[in-house]
Structures are given as structure tokens and as C-alpha cells.
Protein backbone atom coordinates (compact mmCIF):
# COMPACT_ATOMS: atom_id res chain seq x y z
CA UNK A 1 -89.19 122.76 -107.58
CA UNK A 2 -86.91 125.50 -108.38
CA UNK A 3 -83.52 127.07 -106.47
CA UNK A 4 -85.74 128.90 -103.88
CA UNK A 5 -88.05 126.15 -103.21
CA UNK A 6 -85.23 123.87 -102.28
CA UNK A 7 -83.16 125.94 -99.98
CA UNK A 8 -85.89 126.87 -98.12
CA UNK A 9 -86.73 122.45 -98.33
CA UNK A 10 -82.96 122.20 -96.81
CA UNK A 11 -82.89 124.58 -94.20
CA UNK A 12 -86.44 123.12 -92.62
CA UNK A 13 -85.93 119.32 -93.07
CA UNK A 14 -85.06 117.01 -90.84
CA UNK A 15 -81.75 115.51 -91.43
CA UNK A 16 -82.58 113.06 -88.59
CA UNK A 17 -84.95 111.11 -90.42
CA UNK A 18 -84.64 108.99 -93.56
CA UNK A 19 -87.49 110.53 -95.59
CA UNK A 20 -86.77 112.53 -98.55
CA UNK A 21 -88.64 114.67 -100.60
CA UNK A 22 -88.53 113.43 -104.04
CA UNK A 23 -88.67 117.01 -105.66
CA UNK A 24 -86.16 117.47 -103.74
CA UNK A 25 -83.86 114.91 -105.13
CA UNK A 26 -85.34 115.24 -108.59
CA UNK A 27 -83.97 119.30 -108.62
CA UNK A 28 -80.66 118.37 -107.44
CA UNK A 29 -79.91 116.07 -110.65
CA UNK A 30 -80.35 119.14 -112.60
CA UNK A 31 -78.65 121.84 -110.09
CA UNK A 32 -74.95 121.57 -109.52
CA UNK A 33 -75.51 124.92 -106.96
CA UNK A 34 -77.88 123.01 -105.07
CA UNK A 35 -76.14 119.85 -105.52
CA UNK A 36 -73.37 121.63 -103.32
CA UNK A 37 -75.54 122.64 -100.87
CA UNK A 38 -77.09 119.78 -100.21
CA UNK A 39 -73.69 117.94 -99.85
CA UNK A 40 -72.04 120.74 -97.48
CA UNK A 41 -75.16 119.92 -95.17
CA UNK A 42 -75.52 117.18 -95.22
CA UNK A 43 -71.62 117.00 -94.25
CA UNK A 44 -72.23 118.98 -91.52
CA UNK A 45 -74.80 117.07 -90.18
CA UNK A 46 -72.40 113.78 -90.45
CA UNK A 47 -70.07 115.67 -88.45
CA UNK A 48 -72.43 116.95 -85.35
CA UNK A 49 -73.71 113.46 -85.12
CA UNK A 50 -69.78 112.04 -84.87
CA UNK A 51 -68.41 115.02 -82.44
CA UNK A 52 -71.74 114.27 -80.31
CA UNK A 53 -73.44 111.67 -78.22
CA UNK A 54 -75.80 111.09 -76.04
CA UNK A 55 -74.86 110.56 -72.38
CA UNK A 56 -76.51 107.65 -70.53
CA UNK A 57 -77.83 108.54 -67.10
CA UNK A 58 -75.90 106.74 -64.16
CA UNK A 59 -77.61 103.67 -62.97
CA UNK A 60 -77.02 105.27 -59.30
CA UNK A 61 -79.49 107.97 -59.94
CA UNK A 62 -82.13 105.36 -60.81
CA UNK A 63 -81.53 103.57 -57.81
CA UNK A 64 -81.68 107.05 -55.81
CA UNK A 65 -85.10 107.70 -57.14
CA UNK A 66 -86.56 103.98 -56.69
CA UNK A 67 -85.33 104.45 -52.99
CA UNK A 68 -86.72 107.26 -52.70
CA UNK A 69 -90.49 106.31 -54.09
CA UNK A 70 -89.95 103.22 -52.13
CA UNK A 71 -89.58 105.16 -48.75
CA UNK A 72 -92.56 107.52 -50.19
CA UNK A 73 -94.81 104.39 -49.91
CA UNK A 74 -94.22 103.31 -46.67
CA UNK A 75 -96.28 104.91 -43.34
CA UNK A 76 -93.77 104.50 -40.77
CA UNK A 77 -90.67 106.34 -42.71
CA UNK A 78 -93.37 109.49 -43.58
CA UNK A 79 -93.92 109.84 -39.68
CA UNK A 80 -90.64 109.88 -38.92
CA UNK A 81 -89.04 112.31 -42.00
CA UNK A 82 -90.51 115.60 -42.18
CA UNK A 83 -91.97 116.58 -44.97
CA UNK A 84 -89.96 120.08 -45.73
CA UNK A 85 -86.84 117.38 -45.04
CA UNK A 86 -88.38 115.13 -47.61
CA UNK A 87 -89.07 117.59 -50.04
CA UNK A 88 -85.50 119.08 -50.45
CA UNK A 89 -84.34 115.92 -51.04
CA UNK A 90 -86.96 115.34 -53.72
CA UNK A 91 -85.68 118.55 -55.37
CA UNK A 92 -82.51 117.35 -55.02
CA UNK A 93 -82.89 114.76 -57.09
CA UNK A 94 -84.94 116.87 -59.87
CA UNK A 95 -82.65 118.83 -60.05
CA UNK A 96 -79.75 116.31 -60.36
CA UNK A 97 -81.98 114.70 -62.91
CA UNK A 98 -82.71 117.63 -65.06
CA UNK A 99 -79.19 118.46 -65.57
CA UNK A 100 -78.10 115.40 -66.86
CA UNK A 101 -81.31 115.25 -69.16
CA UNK A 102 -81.06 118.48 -70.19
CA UNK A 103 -77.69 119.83 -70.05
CA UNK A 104 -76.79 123.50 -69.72
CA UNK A 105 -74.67 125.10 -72.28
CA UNK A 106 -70.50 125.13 -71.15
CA UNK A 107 -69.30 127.83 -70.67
CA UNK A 108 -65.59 128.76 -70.58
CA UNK A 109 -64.61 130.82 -67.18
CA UNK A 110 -61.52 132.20 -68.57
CA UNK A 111 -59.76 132.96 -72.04
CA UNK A 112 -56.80 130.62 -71.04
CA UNK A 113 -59.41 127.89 -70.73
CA UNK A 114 -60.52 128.90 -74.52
CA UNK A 115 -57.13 129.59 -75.28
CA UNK A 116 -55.90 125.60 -74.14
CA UNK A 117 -58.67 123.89 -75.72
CA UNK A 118 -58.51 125.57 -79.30
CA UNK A 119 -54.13 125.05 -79.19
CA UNK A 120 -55.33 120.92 -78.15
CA UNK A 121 -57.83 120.36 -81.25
CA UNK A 122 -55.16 122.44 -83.90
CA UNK A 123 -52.15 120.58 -82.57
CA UNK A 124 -54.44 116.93 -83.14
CA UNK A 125 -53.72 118.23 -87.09
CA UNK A 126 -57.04 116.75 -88.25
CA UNK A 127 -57.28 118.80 -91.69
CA UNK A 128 -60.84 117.13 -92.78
CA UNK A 129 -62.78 119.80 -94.68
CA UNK A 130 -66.19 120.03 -95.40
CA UNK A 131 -65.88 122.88 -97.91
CA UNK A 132 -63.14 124.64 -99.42
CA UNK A 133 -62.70 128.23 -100.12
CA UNK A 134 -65.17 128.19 -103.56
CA UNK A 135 -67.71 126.72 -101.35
CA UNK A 136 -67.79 129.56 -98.44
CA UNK A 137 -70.76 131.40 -98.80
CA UNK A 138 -72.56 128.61 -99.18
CA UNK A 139 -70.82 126.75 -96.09
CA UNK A 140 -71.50 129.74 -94.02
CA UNK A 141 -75.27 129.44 -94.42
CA UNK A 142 -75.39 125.97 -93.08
CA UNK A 143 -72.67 126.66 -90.46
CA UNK A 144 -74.78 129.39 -89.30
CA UNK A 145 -77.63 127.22 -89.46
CA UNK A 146 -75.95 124.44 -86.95
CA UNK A 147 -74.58 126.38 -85.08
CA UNK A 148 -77.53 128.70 -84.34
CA UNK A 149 -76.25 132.19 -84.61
CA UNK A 150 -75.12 134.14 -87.56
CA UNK A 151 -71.38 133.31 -88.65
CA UNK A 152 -69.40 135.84 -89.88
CA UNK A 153 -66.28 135.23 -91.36
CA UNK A 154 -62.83 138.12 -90.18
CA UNK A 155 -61.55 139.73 -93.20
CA UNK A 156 -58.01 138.70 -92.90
CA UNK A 157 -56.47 138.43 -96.70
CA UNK A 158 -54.67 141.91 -95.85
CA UNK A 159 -52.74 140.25 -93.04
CA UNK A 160 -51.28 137.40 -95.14
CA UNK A 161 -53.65 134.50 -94.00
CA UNK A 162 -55.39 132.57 -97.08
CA UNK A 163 -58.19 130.77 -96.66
CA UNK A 164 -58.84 126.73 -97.21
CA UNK A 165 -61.77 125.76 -96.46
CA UNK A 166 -63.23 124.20 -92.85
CA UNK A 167 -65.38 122.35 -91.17
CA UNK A 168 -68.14 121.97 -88.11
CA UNK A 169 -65.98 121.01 -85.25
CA UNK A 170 -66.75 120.55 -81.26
CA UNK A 171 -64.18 122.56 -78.96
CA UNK A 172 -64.65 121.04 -75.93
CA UNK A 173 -68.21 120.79 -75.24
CA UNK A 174 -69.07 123.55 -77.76
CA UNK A 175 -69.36 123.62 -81.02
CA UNK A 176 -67.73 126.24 -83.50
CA UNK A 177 -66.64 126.65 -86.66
CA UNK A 178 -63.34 125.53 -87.83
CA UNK A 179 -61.44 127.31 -90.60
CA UNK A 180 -57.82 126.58 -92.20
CA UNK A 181 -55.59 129.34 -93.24
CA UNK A 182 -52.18 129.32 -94.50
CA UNK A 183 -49.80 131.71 -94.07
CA UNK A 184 -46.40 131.78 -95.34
CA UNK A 185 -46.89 128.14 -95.76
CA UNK A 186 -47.77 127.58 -92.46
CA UNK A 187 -51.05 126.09 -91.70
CA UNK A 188 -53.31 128.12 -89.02
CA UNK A 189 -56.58 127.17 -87.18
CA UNK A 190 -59.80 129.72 -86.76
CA UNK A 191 -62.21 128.91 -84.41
CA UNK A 192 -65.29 130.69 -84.62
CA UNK A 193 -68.01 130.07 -81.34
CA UNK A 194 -71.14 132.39 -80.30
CA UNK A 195 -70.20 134.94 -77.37
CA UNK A 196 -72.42 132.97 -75.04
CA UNK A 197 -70.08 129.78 -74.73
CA UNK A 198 -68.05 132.88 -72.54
CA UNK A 199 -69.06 132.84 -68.51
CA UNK A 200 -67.51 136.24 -68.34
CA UNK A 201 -67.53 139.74 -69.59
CA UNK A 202 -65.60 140.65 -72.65
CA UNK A 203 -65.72 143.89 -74.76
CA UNK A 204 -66.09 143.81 -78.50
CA UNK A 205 -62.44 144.76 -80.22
CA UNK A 206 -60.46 143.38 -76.57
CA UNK A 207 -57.89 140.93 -77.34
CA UNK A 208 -56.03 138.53 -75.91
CA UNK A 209 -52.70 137.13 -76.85
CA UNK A 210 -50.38 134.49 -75.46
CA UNK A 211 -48.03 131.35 -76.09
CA UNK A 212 -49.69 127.95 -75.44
CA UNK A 213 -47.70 125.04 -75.95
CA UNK A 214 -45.36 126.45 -78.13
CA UNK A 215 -48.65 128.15 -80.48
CA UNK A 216 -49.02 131.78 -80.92
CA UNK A 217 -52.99 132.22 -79.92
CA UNK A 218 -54.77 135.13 -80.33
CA UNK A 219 -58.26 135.40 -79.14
CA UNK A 220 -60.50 138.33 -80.11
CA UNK A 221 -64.69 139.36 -79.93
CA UNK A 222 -65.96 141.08 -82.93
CA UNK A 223 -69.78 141.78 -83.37
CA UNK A 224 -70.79 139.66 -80.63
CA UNK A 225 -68.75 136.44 -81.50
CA UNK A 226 -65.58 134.89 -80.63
CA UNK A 227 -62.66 134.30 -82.46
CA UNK A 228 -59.16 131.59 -81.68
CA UNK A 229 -56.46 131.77 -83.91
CA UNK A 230 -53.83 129.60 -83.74
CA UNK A 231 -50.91 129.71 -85.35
């Protein structure tokens, strides 16, 4: 298996099993490139299974539907519910069920919203990385990979900030990407999260700039994404 073969191995497999291919693990012991890659995703993974579970359905809705088959069964309650009464309440309960099974994508209503969450998770000062700044290109790939749209990083060495390195990270009920940059040896959090996480309008190159607990954030779309810096 050579470079090509395995990337395109990494970016199909699925981390959620414990089956490996063994040409797989045979071309990393003789590719340090790969080696990283492998390690950066499987990182990421790690961290999408920590920032994420599974929500157990309330044992209310069960009941709800039993009571509601039970009453289905029986003669007399069918003559005496109508049936366009019966099925609304049906739907109802579809409904109710299909959004806890299947749960819509958040979205945030307002930049101040956005703004709030991204000052909370910075001012936790969890400075885990995943990658540093040799690693980028690579941890790009597989960030854009989770995080299902194509990450692109702001050029912003000619405004002072250097960059560390970062991580997979869930804002809110979203996930994003989550860079650290330093400037003038102060540490400052990117957030990087696709433009439909936003239940609103908002222009590419409008920005939006306030003081949130005491953090200078500065919120910004560029070529369809969003970015939260917080300084």
C-alpha cells in the first residue's frame, strides 16, 4: 500500500469499528507522514465521541405511545374519538418522536447567541491540541472531513496573531473547529463553524464586534463560513 492508497483507506474507514486493515497498519510503520495522519484522526475522532452523546428518549413518550396503541385497540374509545381527532394526535406524537430520534441541526438566532457561547468555551481555558502548527494542512483535511464542509483557515500572520495548533471542539450543540493564536503573548480562541449553524441572514465580509464578559469578540463570514475570535 503506498501514500495514496492509505489516505484514501483513512478518509473511507470506519473509525467506529475495531477492524483494521492490516496494510494499513503495515504502511504506517514505514511512513512517518502517514503516521501523522492517522494519529490527527484518529484524535479527532476521540474527541467527537467525548464532546457527543447519545440522548435517551424520555420514558414519558413511551408511555404516550403504549396509551395511545392501547386506546387504538379498543371498539368503544374508536366510536367515540374521531378519527381526523385521532390522527393529529398520532402525528403528534411522530413528530415528537422524530425529533428526538433524529435531531435537527441548532441553529444560532442571533450573533450575540454565537458571540456568548464561543467567549464561555475560551474563558473554560482548555488548551488540549490535537495538532500544532507543523501539522495544519494535514489537520485541516480531517477537520474538514468531520466537520463536513471545507475548512479554510483566515490568513491572519499580518495582523500579529500566530498560530498554535487546535482541535475539534463542540460550541454548544455544534461542532467547529478550534484554533489557538497568540498575540502579543496573549492567548486567543478561533472558532471556525459552517454558515448553516446561522438561523439568519448574514453577508459575506459583515462583521460584528462587541465586549462579552470582559473578551473582545469579533465575529465575521468569509466564503460561506463563520468565524469567532476571541481575544
Amino acid at each position: 500500500m503506498n501514500c495514496k492508497d492509505f489516505q484514501h483507506w483513512l478518509s473511507t474507514r470506519d473509525a467506529f469499528t475495531d477492524k483494521e486493515n492490516p496494510e494499513a497498519m503495515s504502511h504506517l510503520k514505514g511512513c512517518e507522514s502517514c503516521e501523522s495522519l492517522y494519529k490527527i484522526d484518529t484524535g479527532l475522532e476521540k474527541s467527537i465521541k467525548s464532546a457527543f452523546h447519545q440522548q435517551e428518549i424520555p420514558r414519558d413518550l413511551y408511555d404516550q405511545i403504549e396509551l395511545t396503541l392501547d386506546h387504538a385497540k379498543n371498539p368503544i374509545m374508536l366510536t367515540k374519538l374521531r378519527l381526523t381527532g385521532l390522527a393529529a394526535f398520532l402525528s403528534l406524537i411522530i413528530v415528537t418522536a422524530y425529533m428526538i430520534f433524529f435531531d435537527t441541526p441548532f441553529r444560532y438566532q442571533n450573533l450575540q447567541q454565537l458571540g456568548e457561547k464561543a467567549v464561555f468555551v475560551h474563558l473554560k481555558g482548555n488548551t488540549t491540541m490535537s495538532f500544532n502548527d507543523n501539522k495544519i494542512e494535514q489537520a485541516v483535511v480531517m477537520l474538514s472531513k468531520e466537520l463536513k464542509f471545507n475548512v479554510i483557515l483566515p490568513y491572519l500572520k499580518d495582523q500579529g496573531y500566530n498560530l498554535l495548533g487546535g482541535r475539534l471542539c463542540a460550541l454548544g450543540k455544534c461542532k467547529a473547529a478550534y484554533l489557538f493564536f497568540e498575540k502579543k503573548k496573549k492567548l486567543c480562541s478561533l472558532f471556525i463553524m459552517d454558515y448553516d449553524h446561522l438561523g439568519f441572514e448574514m453577508a459575506d465580509g459583515s462583521r460584528f464586534s462587541n465586549i462579552i464578559k470582559g473578551c473582545p469578540t469579533d465575529i465575521w463570514k468569509e466564503k460561506g463560513q463563520v468565524y469567532a475570535m476571541v481575544h
